[in-house]
C-alpha atoms as a PDB file:
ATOM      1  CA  UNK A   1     -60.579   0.454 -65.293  1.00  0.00           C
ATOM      2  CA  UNK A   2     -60.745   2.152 -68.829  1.00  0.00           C
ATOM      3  CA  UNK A   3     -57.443   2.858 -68.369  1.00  0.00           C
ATOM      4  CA  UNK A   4     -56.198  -0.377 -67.686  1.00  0.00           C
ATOM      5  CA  UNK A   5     -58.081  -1.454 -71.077  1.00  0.00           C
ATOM      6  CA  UNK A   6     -56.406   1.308 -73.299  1.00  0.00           C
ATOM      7  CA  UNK A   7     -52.820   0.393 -71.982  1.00  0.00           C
ATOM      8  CA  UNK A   8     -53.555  -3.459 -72.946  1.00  0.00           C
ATOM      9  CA  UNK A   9     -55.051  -2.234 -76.048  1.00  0.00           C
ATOM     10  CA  UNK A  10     -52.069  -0.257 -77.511  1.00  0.00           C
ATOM     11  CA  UNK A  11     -48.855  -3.562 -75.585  1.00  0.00           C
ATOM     12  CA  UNK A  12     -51.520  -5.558 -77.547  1.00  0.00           C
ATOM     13  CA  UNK A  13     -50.916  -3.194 -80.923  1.00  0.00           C
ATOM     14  CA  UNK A  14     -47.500  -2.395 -80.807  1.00  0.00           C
ATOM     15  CA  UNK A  15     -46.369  -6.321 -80.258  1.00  0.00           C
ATOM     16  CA  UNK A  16     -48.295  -7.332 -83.078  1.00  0.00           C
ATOM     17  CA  UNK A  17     -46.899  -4.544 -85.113  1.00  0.00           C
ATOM     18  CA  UNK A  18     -43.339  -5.916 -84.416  1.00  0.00           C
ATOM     19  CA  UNK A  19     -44.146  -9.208 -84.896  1.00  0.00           C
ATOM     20  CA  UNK A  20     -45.207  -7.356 -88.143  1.00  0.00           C
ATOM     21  CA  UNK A  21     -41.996  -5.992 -89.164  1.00  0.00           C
ATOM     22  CA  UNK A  22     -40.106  -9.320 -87.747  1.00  0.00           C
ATOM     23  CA  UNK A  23     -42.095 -11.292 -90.326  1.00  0.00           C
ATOM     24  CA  UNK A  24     -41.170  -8.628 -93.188  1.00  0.00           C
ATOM     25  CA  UNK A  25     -37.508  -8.893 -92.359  1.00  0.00           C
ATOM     26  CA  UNK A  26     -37.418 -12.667 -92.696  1.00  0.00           C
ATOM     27  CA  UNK A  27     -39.213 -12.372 -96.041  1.00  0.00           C
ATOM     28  CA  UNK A  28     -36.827  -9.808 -97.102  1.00  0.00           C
ATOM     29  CA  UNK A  29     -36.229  -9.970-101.016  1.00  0.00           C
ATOM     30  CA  UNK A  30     -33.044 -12.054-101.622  1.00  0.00           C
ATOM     31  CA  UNK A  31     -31.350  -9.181-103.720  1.00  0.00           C
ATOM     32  CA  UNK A  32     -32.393  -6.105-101.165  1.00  0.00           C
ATOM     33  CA  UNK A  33     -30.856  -8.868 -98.492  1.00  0.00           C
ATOM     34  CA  UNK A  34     -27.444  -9.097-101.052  1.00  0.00           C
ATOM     35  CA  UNK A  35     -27.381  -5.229-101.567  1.00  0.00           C
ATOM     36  CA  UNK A  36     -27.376  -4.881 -97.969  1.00  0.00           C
ATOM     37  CA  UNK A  37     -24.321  -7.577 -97.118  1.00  0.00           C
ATOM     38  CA  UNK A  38     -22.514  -5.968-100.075  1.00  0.00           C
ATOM     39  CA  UNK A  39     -22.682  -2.437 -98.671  1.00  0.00           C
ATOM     40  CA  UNK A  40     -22.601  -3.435 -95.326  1.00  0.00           C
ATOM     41  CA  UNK A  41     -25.486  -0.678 -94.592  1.00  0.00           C
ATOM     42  CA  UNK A  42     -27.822  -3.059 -92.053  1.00  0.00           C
ATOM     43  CA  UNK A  43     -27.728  -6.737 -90.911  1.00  0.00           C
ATOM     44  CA  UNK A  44     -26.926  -8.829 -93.354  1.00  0.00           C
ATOM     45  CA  UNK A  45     -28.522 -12.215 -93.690  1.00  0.00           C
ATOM     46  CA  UNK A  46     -25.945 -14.867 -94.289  1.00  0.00           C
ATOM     47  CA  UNK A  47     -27.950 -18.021 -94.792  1.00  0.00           C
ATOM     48  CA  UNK A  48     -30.169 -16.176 -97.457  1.00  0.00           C
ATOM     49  CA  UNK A  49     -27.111 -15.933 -99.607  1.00  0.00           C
ATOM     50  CA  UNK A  50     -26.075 -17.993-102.726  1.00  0.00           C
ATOM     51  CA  UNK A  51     -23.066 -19.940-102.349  1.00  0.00           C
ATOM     52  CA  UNK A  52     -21.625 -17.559-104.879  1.00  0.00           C
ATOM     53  CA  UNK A  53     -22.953 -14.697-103.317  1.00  0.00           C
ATOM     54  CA  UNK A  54     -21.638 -15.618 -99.916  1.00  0.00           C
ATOM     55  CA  UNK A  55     -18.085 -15.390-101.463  1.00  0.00           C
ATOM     56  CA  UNK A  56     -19.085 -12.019-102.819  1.00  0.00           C
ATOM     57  CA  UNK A  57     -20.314 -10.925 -99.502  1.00  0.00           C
ATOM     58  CA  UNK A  58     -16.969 -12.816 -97.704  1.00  0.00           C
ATOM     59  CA  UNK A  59     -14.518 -10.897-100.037  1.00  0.00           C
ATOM     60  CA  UNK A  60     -15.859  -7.328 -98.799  1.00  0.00           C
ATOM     61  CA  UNK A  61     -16.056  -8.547 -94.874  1.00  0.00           C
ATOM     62  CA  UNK A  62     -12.689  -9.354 -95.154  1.00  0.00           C
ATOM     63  CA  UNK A  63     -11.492  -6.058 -96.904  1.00  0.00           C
ATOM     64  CA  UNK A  64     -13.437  -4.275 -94.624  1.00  0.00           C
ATOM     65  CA  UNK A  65     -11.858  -5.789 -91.725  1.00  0.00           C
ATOM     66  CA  UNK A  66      -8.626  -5.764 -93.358  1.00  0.00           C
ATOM     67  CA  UNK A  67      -9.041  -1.405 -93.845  1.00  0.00           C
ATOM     68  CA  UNK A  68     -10.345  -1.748 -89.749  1.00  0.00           C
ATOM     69  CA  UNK A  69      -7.010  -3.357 -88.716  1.00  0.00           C
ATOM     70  CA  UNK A  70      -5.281  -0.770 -90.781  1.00  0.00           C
ATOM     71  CA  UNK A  71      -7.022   2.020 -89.220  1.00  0.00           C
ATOM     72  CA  UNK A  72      -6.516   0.625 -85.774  1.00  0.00           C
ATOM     73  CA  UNK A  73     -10.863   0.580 -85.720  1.00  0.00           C
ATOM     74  CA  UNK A  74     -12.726  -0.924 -83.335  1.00  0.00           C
ATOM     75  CA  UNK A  75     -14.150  -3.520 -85.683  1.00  0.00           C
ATOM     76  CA  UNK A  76     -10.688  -5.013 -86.109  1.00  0.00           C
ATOM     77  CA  UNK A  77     -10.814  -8.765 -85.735  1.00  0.00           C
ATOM     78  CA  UNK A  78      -6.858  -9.537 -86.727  1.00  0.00           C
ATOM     79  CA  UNK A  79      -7.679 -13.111 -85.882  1.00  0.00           C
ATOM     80  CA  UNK A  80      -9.349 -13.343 -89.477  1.00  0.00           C
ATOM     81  CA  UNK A  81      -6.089 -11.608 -91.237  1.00  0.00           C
ATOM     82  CA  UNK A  82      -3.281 -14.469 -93.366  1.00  0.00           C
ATOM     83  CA  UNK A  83      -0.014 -13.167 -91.650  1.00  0.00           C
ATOM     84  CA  UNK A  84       1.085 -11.571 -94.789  1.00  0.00           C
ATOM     85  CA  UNK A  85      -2.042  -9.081 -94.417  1.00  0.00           C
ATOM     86  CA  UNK A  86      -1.272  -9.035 -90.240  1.00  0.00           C
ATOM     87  CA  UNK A  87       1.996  -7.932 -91.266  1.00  0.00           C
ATOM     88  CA  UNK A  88       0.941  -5.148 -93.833  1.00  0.00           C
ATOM     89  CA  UNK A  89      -2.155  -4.173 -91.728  1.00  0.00           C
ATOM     90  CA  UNK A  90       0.995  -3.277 -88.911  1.00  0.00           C
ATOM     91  CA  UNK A  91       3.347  -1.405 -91.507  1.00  0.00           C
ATOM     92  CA  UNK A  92       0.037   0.308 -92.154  1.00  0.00           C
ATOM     93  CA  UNK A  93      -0.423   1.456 -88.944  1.00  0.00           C
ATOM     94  CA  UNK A  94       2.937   1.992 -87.339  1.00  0.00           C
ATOM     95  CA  UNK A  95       2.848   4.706 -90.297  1.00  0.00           C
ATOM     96  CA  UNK A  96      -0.054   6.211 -89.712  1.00  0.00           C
ATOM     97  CA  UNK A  97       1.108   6.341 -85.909  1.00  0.00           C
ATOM     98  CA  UNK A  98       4.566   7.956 -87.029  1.00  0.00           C
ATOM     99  CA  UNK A  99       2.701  10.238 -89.575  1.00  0.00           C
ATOM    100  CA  UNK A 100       0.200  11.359 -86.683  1.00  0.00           C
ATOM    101  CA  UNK A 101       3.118  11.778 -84.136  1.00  0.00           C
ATOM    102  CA  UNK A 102       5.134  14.071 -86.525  1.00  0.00           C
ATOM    103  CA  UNK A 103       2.000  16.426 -87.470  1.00  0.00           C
ATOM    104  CA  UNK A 104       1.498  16.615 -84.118  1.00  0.00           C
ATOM    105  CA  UNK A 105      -1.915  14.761 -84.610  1.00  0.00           C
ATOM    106  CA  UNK A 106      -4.041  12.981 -82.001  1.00  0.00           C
ATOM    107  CA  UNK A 107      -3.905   9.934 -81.622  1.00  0.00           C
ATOM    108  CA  UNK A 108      -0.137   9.339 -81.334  1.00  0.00           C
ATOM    109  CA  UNK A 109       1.881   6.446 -79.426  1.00  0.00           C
ATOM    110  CA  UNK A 110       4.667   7.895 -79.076  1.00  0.00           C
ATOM    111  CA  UNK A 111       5.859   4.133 -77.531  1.00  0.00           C
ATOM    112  CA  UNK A 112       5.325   2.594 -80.847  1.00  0.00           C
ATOM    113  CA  UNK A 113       8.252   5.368 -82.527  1.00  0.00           C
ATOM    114  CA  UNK A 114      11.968   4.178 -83.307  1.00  0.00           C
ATOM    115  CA  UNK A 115      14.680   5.685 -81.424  1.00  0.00           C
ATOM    116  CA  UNK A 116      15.168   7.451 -84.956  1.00  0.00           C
ATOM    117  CA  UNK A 117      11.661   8.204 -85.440  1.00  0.00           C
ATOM    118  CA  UNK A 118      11.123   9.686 -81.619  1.00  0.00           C
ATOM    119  CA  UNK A 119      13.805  11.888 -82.601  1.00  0.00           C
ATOM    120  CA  UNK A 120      12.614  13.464 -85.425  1.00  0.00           C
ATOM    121  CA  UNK A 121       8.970  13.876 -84.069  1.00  0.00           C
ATOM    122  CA  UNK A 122      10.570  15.764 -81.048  1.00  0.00           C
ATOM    123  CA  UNK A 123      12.206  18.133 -83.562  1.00  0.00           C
ATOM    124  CA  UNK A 124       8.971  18.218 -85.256  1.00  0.00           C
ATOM    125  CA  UNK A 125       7.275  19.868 -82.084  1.00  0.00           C
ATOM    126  CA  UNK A 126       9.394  21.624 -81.191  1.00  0.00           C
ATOM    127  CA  UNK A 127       9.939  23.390 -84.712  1.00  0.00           C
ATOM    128  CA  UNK A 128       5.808  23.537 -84.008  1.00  0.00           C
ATOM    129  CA  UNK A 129       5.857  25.362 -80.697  1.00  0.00           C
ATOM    130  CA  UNK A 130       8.790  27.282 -81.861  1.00  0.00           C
ATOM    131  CA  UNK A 131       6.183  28.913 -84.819  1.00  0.00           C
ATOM    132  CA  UNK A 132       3.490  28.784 -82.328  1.00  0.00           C
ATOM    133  CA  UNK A 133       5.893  31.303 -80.269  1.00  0.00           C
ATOM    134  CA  UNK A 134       6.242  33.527 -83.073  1.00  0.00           C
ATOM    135  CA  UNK A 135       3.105  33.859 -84.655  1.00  0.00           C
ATOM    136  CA  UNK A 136       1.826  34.380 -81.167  1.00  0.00           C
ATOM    137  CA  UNK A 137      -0.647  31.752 -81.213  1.00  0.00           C
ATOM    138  CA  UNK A 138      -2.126  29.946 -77.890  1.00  0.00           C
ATOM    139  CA  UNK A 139      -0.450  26.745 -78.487  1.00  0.00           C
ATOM    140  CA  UNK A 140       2.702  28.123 -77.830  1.00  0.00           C
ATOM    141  CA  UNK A 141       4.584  26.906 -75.008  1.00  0.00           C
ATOM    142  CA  UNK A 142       7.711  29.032 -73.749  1.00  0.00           C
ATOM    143  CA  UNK A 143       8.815  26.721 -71.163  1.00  0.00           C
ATOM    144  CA  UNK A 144       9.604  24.643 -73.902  1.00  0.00           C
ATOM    145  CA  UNK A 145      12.054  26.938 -75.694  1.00  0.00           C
ATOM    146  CA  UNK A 146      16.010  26.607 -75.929  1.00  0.00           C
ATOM    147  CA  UNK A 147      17.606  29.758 -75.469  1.00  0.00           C
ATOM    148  CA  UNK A 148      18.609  29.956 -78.842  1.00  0.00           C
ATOM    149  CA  UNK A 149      14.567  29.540 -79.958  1.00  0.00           C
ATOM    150  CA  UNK A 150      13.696  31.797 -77.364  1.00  0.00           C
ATOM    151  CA  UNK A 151      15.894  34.707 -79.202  1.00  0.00           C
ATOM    152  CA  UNK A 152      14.821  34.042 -82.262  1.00  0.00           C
ATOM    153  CA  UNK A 153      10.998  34.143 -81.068  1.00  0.00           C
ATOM    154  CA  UNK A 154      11.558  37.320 -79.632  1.00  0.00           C
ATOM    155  CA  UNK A 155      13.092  38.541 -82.710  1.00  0.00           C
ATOM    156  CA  UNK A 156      10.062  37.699 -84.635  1.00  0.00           C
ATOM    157  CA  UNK A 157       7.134  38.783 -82.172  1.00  0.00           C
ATOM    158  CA  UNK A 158       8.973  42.102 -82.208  1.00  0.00           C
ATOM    159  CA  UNK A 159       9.268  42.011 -86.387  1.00  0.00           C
ATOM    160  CA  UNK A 160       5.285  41.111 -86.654  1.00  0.00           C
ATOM    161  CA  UNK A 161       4.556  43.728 -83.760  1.00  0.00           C
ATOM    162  CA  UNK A 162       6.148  46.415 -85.983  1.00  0.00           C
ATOM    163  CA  UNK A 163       4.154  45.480 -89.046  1.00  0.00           C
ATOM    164  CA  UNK A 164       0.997  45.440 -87.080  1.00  0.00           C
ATOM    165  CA  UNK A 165       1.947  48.645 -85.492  1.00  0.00           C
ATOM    166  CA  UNK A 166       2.472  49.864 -88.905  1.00  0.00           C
ATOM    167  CA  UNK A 167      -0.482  48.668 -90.293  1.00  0.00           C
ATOM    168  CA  UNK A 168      -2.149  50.398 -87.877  1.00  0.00           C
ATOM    169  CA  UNK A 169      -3.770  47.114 -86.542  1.00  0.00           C
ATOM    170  CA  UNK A 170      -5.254  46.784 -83.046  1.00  0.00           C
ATOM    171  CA  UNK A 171      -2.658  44.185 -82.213  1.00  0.00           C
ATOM    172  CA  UNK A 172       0.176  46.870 -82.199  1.00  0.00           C
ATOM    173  CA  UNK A 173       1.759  47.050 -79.160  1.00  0.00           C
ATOM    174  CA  UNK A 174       3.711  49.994 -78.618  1.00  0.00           C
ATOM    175  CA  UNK A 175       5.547  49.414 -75.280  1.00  0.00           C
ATOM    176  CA  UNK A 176       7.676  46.514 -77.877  1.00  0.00           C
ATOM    177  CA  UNK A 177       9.097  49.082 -79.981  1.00  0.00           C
ATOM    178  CA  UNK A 178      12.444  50.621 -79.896  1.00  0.00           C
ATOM    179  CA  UNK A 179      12.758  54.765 -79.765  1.00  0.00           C
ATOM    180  CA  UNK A 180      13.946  54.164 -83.798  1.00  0.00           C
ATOM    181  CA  UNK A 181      10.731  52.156 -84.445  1.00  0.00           C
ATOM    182  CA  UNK A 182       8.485  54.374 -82.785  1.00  0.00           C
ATOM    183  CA  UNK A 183       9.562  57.448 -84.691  1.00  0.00           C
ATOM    184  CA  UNK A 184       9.042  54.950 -87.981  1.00  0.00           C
ATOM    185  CA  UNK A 185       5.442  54.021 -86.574  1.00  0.00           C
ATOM    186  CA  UNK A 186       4.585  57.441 -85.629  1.00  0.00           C
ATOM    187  CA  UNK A 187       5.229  58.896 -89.207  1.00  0.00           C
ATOM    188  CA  UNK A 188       3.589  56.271 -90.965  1.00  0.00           C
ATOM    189  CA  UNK A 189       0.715  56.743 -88.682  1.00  0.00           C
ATOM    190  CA  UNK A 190       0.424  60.753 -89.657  1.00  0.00           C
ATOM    191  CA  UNK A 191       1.037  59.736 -93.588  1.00  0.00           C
ATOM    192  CA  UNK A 192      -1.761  57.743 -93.385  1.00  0.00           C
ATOM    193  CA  UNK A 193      -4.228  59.859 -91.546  1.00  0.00           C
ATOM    194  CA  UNK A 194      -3.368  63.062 -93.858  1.00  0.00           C
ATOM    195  CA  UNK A 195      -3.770  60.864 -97.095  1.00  0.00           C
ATOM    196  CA  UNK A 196      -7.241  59.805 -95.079  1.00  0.00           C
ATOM    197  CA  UNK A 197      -8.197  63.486 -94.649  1.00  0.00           C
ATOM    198  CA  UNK A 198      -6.856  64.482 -97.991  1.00  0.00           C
ATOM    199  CA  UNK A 199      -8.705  61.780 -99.953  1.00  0.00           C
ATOM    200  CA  UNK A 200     -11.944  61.636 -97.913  1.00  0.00           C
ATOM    201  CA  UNK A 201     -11.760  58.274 -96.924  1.00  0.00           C
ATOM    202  CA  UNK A 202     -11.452  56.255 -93.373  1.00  0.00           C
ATOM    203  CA  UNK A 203     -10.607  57.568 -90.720  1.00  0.00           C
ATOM    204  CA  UNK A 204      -9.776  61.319 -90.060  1.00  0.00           C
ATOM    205  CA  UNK A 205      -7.871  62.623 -87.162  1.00  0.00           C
ATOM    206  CA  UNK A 206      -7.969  66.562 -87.983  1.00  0.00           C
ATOM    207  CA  UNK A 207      -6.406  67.939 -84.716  1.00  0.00           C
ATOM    208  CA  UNK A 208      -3.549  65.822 -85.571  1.00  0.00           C
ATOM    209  CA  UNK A 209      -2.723  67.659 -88.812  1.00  0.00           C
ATOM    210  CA  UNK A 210      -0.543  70.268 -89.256  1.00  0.00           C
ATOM    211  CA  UNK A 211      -1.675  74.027 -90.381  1.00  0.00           C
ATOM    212  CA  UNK A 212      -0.228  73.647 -93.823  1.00  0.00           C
ATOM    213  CA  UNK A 213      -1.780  69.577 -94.161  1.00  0.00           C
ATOM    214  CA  UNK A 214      -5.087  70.966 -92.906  1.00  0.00           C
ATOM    215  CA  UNK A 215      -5.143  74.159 -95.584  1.00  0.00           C
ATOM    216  CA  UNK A 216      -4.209  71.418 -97.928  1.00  0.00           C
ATOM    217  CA  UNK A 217      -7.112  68.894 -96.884  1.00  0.00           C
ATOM    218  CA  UNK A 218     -10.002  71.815 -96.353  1.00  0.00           C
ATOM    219  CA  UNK A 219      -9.297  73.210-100.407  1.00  0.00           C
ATOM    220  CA  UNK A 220      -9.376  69.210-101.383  1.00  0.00           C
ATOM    221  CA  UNK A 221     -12.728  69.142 -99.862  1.00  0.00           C
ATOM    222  CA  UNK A 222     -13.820  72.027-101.284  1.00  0.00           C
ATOM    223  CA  UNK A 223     -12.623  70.646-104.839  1.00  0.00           C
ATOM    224  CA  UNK A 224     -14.832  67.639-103.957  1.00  0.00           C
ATOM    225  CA  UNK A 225     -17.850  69.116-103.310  1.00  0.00           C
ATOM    226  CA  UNK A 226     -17.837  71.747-106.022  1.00  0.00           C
ATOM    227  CA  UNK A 227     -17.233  68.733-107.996  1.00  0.00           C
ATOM    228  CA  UNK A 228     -20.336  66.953-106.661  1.00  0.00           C
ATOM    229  CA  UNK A 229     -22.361  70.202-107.375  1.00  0.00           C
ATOM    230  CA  UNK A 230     -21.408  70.409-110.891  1.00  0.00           C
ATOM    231  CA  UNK A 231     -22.468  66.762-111.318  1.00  0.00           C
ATOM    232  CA  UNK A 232     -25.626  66.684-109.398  1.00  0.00           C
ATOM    233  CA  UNK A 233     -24.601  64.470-107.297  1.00  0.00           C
ATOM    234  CA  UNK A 234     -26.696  64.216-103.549  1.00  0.00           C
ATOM    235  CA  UNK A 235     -23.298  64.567-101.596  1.00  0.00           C
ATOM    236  CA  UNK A 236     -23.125  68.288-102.816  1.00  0.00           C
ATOM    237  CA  UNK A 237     -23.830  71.046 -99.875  1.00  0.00           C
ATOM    238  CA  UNK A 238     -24.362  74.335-101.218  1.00  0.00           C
ATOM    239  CA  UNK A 239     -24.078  76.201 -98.779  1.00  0.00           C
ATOM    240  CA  UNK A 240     -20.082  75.546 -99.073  1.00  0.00           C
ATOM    241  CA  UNK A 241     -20.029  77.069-102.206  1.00  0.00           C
ATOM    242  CA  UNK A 242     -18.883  80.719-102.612  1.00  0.00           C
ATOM    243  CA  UNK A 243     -20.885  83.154-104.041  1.00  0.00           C
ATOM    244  CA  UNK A 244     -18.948  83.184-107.597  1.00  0.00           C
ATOM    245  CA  UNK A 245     -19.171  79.348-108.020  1.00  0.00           C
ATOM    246  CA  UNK A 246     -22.949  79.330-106.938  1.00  0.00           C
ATOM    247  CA  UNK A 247     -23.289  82.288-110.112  1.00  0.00           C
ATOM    248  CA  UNK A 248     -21.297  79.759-112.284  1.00  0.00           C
ATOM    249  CA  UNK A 249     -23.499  76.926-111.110  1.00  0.00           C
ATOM    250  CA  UNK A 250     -26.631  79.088-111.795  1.00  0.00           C
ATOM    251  CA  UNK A 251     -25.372  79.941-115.461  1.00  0.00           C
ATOM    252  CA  UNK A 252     -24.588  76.792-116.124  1.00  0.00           C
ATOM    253  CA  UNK A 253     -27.769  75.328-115.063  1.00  0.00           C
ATOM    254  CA  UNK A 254     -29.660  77.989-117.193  1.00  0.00           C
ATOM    255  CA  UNK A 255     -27.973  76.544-119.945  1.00  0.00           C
ATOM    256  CA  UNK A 256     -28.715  73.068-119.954  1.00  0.00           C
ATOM    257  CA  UNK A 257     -32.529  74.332-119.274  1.00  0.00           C
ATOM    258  CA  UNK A 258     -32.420  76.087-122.102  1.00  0.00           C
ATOM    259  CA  UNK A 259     -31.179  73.391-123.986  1.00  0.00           C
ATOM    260  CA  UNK A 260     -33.668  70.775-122.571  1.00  0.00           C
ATOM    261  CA  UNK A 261     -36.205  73.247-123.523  1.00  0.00           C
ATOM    262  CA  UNK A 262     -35.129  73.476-126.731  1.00  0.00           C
ATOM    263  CA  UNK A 263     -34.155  69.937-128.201  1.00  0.00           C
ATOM    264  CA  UNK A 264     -36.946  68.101-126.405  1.00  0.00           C
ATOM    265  CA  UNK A 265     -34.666  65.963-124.645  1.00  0.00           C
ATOM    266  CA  UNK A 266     -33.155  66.066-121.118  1.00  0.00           C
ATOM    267  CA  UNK A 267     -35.150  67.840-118.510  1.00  0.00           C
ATOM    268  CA  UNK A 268     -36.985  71.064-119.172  1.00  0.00           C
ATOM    269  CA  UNK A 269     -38.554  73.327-116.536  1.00  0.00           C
ATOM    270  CA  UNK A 270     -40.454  75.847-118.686  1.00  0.00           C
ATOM    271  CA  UNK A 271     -40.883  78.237-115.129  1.00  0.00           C
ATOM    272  CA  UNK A 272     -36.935  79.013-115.089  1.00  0.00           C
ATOM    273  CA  UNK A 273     -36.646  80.390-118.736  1.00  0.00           C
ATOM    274  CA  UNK A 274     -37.486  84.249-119.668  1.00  0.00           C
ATOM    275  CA  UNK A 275     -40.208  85.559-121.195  1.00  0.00           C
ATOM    276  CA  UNK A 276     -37.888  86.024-124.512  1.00  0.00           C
ATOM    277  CA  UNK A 277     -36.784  82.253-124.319  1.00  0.00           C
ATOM    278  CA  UNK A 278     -40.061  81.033-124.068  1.00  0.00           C
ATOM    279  CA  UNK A 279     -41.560  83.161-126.362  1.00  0.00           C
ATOM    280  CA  UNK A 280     -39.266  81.527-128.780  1.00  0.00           C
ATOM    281  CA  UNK A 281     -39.952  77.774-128.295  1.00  0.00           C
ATOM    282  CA  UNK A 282     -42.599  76.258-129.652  1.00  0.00           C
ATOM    283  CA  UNK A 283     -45.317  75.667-127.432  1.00  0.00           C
ATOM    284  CA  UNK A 284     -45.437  72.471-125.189  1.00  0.00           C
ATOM    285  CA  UNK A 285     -46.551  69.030-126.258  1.00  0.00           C
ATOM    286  CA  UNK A 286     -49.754  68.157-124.640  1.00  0.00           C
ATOM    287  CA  UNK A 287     -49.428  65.032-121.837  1.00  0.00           C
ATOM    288  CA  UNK A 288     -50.264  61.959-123.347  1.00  0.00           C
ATOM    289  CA  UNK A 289     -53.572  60.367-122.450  1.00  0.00           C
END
């Protein structure tokens, strides 16, 4: 029963609160009701219009609808159009149609095409499939190709194959390359895997180097690492170092100490200098507080 109550309570709430909002609409201020013809963003109260407003409000409906019957839109009512507009409203639209059929563009009729026009549009896709063919892209259709665009496909899959191939690109395919191209591929592919190893960056395939490239690559790495040392930087490993260029490192390192120490300016580690060094700086500055 106290159910039944609360279910009449809230029909009886909600229909008052649209008879709410129905009252509100009716009353709606004159210029929110123009603004709202004018834009066409709601429903639009006609017989709330001035007579001068109405022929505001009548001008935009019937460029609106005009634009709709251009567009081939749903909203199209081409029984309010003078012939003259009828007319251009169709010019409009048979070249949008031909535009759309050419591009290969959805939606196209091609009915509504000229003998002339079907023509070209046919060339048009087929010049489109023939691309699709050679780019390798999914819209290509091969059924579709003359023998003539079938060669010259073929001729360009196996150009972009060998510049993918090449490039070293995982879209390479091998088994499409003639005995002359493979020896091409396989030499740029070694070029570019020493100058990898050499330069210490990508990828480095060391087994496939040669004794002379990997000599050649193992003293570059060497260089680059002693380099790294001498500069402090955190790539350096020691422990590749030989003996003479650790010594080198070590007297070189003594120096700049020493120099710190000395100057008051870089850092100074008092523990690495000799008793005669020290004993000839002056004493350390206290911390500050």
């Amino acid at each position: 029963m106290k159910l039944l109550t609360f279910r009449y309570l809230w029909i009886g709430i909600a229909c008052l609160a649209i008879a709410y909002l129905a009252a509100r609409a009716q009353s709606a201020d004159p210029a929110q009701n123009l603004s709202i013809c004018l834009n066409q963003l709601g429903i639009c109260d006609h017989s709330k219009l001035s007579p001068a407003d109405a022929a505001r409000v009548a001008a935009v409906e019937h460029q609106s609808n005009l634009e709709s019957c251009q567009k081939s839109l749903a909203g199209c009512d081409r029984t309010k159009l003078s012939p003259a507009e009828d007319n251009a409203a169709a010019v409009v639209r048979h070249q949008h149609n031909v535009s759309a059929c050419m591009e290969g563009w959805d939606p196209c009729d091609p009915t509504d095409l000229t003998p002339n026009e079907a023509i070209k549009a046919a060339a048009a896709a087929r010049e489109r499939n023939t691309t699709s063919c050679a780019n390798g892209w999914l819209s290509c259709d091969r059924s579709k190709l003359t023998e003539s665009e079938a060669k010259t496909v073929n001729t360009a899959v196996r150009k972009n194959n060998l510049e993918d191939c090449l490039d070293g690109l995982q879209t390479c395919n091998l088994a499409l390359l003639t005995s002359q191209q493979a020896a091409t591929v396989n030499a740029a592919t070694h070029a570019s895997n020493y100058r990898n190893c050499l330069e210490g960056f990508g990828k480095c395939n060391r087994p496939a180097l040669s004794t002379a490239e990997a000599a050649r690559v193992a003293s570059a790495e060497h260089e680059r690492n002693l380099s790294d040392c001498k500069s402090r930087r955190p790539a350096c490993d020691q422990s590749k170092l030989t003996a003479q260029e650790k010594q080198e490192l070590a007297r070189t390192e003594t120096k700049r100490n020493l120099q710190a120490c000395s100057s008051g300016y870089g850092y100074c580690d008092r523990s690495l200098l000799t008793q005669a060094e020290a004993s000839s700086l002056p004493a350390a500055p206290a911390p500050p507080k």
